[in-house]
Protein backbone atom coordinates (compact mmCIF):
# COMPACT_ATOMS: atom_id res chain seq x y z
CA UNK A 1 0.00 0.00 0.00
CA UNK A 2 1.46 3.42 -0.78
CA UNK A 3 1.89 6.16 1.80
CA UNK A 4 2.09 9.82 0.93
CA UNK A 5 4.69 11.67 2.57
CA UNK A 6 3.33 14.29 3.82
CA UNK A 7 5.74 17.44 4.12
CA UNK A 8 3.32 19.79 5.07
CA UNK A 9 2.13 17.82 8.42
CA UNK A 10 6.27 17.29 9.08
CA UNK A 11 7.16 21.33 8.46
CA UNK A 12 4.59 21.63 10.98
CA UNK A 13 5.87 19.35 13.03
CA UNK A 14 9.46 20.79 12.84
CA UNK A 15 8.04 24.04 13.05
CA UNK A 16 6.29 23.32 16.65
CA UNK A 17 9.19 21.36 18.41
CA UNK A 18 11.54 24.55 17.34
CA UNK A 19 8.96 27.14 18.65
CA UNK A 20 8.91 25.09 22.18
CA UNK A 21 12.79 24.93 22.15
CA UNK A 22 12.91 28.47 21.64
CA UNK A 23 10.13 29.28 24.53
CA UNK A 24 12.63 27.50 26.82
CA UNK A 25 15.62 29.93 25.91
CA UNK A 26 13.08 32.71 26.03
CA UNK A 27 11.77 32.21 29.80
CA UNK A 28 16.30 30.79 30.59
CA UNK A 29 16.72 34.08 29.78
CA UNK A 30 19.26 32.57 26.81
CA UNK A 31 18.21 35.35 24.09
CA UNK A 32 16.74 33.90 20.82
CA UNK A 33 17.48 32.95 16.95
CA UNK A 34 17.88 35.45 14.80
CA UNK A 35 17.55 35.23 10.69
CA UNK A 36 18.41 38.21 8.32
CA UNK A 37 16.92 37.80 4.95
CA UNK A 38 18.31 40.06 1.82
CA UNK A 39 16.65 40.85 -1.18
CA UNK A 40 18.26 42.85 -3.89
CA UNK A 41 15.67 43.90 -6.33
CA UNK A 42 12.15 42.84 -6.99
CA UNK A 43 11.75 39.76 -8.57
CA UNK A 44 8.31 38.82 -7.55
CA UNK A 45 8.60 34.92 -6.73
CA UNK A 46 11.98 36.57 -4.17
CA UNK A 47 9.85 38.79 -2.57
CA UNK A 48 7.03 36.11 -1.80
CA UNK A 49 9.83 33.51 -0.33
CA UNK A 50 11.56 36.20 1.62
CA UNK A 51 8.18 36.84 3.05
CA UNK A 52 7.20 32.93 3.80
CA UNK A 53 10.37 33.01 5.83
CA UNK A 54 9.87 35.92 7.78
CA UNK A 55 7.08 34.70 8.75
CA UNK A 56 7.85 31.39 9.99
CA UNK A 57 10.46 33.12 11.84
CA UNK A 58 7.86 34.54 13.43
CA UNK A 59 5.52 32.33 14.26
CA UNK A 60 8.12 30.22 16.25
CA UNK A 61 9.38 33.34 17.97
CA UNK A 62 12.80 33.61 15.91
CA UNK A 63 14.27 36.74 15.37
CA UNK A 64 13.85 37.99 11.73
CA UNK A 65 14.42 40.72 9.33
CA UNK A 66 14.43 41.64 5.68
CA UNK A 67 16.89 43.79 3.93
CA UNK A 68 15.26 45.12 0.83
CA UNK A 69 17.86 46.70 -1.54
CA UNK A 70 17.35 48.49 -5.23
CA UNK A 71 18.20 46.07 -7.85
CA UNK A 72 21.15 48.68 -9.20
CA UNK A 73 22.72 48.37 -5.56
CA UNK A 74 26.71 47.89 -6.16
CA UNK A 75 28.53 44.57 -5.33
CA UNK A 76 30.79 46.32 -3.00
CA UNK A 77 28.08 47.80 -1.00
CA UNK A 78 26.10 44.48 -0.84
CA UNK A 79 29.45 43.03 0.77
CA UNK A 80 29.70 45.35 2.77
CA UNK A 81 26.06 44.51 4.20
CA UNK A 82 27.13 41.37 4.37
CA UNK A 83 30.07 42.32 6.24
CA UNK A 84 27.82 44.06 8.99
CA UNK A 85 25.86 40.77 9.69
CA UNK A 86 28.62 38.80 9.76
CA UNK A 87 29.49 40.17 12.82
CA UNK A 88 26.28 41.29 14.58
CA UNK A 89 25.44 39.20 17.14
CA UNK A 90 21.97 39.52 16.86
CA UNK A 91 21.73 37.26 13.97
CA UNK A 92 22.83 33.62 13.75
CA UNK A 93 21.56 33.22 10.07
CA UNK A 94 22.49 35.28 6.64
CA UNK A 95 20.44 34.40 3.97
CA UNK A 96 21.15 36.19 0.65
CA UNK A 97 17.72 35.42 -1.79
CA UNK A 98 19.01 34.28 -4.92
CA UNK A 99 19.21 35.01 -8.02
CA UNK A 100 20.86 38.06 -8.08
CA UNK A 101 21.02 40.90 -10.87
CA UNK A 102 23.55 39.97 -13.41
CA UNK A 103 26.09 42.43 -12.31
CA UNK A 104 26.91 40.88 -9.15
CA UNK A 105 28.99 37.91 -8.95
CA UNK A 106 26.23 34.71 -6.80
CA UNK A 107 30.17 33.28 -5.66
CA UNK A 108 31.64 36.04 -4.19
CA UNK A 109 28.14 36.90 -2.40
CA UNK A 110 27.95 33.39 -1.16
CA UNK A 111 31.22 33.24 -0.22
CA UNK A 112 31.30 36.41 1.65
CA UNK A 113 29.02 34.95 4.18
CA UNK A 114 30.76 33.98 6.92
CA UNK A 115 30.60 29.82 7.13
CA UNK A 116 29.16 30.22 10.47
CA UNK A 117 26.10 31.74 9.35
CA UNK A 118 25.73 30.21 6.50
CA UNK A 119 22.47 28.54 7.41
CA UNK A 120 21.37 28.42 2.94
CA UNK A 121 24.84 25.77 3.23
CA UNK A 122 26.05 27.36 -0.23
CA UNK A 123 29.43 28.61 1.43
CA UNK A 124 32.21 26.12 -0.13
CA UNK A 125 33.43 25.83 3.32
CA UNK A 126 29.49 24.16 4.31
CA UNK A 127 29.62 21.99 0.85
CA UNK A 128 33.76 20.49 1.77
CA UNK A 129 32.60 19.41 5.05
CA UNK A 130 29.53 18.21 3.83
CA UNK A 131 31.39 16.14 1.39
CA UNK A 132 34.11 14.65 3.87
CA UNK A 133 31.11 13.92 6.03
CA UNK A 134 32.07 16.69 8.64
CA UNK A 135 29.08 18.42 11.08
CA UNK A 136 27.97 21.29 8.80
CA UNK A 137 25.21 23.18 7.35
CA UNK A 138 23.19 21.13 4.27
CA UNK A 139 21.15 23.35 2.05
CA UNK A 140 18.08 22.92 3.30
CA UNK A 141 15.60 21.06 0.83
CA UNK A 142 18.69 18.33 0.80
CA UNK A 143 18.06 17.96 4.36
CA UNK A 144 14.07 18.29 4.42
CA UNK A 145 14.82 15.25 1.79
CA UNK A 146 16.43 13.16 4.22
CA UNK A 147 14.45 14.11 7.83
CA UNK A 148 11.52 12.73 5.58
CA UNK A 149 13.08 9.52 5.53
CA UNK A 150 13.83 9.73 8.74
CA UNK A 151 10.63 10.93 9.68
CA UNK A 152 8.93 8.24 7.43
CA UNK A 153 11.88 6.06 8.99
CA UNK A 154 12.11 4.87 5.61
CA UNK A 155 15.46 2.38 5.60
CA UNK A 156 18.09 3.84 3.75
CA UNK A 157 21.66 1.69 4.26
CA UNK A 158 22.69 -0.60 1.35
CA UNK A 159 19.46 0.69 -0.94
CA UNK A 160 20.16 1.93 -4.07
CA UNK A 161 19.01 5.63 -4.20
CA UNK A 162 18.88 7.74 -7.96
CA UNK A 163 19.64 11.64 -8.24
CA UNK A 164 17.85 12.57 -11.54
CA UNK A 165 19.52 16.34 -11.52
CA UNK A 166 22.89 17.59 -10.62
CA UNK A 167 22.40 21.22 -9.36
CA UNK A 168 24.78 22.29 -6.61
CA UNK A 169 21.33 23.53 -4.65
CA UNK A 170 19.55 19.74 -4.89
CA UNK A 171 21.48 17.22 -6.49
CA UNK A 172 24.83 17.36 -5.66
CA UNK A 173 23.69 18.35 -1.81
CA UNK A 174 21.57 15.43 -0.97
CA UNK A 175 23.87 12.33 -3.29
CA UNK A 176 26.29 13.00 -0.91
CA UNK A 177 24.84 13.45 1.92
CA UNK A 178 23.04 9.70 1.51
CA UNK A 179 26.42 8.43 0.85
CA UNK A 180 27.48 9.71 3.88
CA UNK A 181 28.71 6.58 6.82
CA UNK A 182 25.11 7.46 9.01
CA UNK A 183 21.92 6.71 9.66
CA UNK A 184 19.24 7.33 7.30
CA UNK A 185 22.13 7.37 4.89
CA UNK A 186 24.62 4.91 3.99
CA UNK A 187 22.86 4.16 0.64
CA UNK A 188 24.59 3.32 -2.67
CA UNK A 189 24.46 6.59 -5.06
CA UNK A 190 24.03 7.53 -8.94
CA UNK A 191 23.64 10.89 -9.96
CA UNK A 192 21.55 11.35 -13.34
CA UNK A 193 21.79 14.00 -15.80
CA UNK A 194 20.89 15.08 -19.26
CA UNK A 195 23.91 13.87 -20.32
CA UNK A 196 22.59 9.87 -19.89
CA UNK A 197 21.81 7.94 -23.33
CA UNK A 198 18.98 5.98 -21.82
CA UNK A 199 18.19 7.68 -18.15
CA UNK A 200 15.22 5.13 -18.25
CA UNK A 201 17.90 2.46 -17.46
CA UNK A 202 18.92 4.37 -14.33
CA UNK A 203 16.13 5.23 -12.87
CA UNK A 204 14.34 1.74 -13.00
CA UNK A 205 16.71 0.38 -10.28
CA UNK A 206 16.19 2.91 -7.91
CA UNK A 207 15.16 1.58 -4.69
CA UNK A 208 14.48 5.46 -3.90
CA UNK A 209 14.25 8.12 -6.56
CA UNK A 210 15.22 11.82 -6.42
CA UNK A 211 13.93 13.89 -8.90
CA UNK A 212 15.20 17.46 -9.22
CA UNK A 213 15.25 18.25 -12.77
CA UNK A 214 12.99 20.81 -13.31
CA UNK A 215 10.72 19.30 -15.80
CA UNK A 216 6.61 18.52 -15.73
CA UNK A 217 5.43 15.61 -14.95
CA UNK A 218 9.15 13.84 -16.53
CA UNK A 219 9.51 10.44 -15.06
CA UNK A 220 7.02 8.30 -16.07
CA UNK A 221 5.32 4.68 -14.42
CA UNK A 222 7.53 3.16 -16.67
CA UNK A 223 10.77 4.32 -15.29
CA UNK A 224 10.26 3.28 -11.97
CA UNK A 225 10.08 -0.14 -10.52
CA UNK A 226 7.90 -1.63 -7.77
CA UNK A 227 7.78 -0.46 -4.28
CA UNK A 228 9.92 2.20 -5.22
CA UNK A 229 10.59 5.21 -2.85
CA UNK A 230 9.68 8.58 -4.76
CA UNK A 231 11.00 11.84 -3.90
CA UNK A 232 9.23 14.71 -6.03
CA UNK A 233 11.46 18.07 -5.55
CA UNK A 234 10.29 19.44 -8.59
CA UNK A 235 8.24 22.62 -8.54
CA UNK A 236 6.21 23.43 -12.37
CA UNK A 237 3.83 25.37 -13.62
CA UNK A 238 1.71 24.20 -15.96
CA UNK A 239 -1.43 25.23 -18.02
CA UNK A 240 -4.53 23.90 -16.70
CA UNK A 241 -7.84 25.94 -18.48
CA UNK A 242 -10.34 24.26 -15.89
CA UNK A 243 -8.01 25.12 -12.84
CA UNK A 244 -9.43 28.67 -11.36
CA UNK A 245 -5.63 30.54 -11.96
CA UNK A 246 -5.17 28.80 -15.46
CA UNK A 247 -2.35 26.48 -14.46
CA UNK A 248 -1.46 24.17 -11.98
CA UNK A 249 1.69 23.13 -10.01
CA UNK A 250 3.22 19.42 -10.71
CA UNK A 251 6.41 17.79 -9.76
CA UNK A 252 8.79 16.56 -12.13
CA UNK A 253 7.10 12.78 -11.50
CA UNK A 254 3.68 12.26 -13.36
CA UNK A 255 2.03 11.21 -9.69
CA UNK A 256 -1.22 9.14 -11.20
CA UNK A 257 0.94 6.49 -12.71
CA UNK A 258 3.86 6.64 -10.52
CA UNK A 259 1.91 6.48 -7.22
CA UNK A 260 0.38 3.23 -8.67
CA UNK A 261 3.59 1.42 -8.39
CA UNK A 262 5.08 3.65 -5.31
CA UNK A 263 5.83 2.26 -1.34
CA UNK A 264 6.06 6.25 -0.64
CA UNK A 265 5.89 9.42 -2.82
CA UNK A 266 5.88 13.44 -2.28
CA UNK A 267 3.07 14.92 -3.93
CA UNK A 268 3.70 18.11 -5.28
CA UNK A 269 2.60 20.81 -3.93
CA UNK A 270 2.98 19.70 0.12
CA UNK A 271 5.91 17.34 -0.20
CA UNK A 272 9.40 18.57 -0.24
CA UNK A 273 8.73 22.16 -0.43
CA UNK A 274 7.57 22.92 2.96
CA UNK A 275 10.87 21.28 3.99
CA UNK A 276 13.01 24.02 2.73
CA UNK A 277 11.94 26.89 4.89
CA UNK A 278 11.43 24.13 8.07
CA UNK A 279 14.89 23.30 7.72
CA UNK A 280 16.10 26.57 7.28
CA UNK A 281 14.84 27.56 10.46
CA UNK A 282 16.59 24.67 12.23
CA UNK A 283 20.05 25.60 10.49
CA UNK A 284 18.89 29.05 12.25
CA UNK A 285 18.22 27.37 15.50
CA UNK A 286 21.79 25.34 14.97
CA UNK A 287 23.99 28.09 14.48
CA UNK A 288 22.55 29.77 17.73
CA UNK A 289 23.19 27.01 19.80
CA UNK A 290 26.50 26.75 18.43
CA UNK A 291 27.26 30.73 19.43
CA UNK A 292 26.11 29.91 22.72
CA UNK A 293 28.31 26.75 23.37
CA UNK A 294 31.27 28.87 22.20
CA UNK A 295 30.46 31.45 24.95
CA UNK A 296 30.12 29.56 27.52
């Protein structure tokens, strides 16, 4: 019997043991999280994520605020910004909203985030120790992907898992963290890409499939086996006349057929993507309680 895995119900979930954690500090006396968020221009779909995450800040009691610069703002002076939160104590978390106007360089900007704030985990410092297996931040829907399987306690070790994308914000992040010596882990790994002859082949032996590609409704019931494991990241917009906006949002897995032959599967929307902001929060919460060991 297939289960749905329901991100939604775990964000929550995530959401409300962080909110009690931070009540605790709150009546210790301990000081809370705090989460800058800046936005350089505005791009529309920015705006409305940088929003989402203030809020959520909120609602748990975090710390939050929003840096809104104009989209002709200089690189220097954006580093500079940068600069300012690196070292205000206030804030445990610097998230920069990507993308950025072409005349600033994403690289330097992510690396001039110091790598203990670097709660998005795009700092190369975040991505070496993730790959050498090291305590560090993971971007977050790479590690909303795997507390669903821990969540879902959905056995990991010796299974063959499938990457079908190889972006350095999805696919690269979470192939090596499940090849990583650990629990809900410790699985055997093949990244797929556009460059496969026959990515049909691949994906059939998946014992859990990632899909982060980018592309409607992609892998069909035939590419998948039995009792496979599906993991939907992908977030599309498609034309749908009888749908009351004129479009509706899929995954890059055609669900209907896929579900048929599924053990678990992420719908999209309410699968993966609530994971992203949930986990962001707890990178938050994790880089505050490492300021506070340090002090103590």
């Amino acid at each position: 019997m297939m289960v749905l895995i329901d991100g939604k119900k775990t964000s929550s979930d995530i959401r409300n043991e962080l909110k009690e954690k931070i009540l605790k500090l709150k009546e210790n006396g301990k000081g809370v999280p705090g989460l800058v968020a800046i936005l350089v221009g505005d791009d529309p779909a920015s705006k409305i994520y940088v929003t989402s995450k203030g809020k959520a800040c909120q609602e748990i009691g975090m710390t939050s605020k929003t840096e809104i610069l104009p989209a002709n703002i200089s690189q220097d002076e954006l580093l500079k910004i940068i600069d300012h939160y690196n070292t205000n104590n206030d804030f445990h978390g610097i998230l920069v909203q990507l993308p950025l106007p072409k005349h600033i360089d994403e690289n330097k900007v992510i690396e001039r985030i110091s790598p203990e704030k670097d709660v998005d985990g795009f700092h190369p410092v975040s991505v070496g120790n993730l790959v050498i297996g090291k305590d560090t931040f993971a971007s977050c829907t790479p590690a909303g992907i795997q507390e669903l399987l821990k969540r879902y306690e959905i056995e990991t070790e010796g299974k063959h898992v499938v990457v079908v994308g190889r972006s350095n914000i999805v696919g690269k992040p979470i192939a090596n963290i499940m090849l990583q010596k650990q629990k809900f882990a410790n699985a055997v790994v093949t990244i797929c890409h556009s460059a496969a002859s026959d990515l049909a082949y691949f994906t059939r032996q998946a014992d859990i499939l990632i899909a982060a590609i980018g592309r409607a409704n992609f892998i069909k019931e035939n590419m998948v086996k039995d009792g496979v494991v599906v993991i939907d990241v992908g977030i599309n917009r498609i034309d749908a006349p009888e749908a009351t906006k004129g479009y509706k949002i899929v995954g890059d897995v055609e669900f209907e057929t896929v579900s048929q032959k599924a053990s678990f599967i992420t719908p999209v929307p309410g699968g993966v993507g609530p994971m992203t902001i949930a986990m962001l929060l707890s990178n938050t919460f994790k880089s505050f309680e490492i300021n506070i060991n340090k002090n103590i």
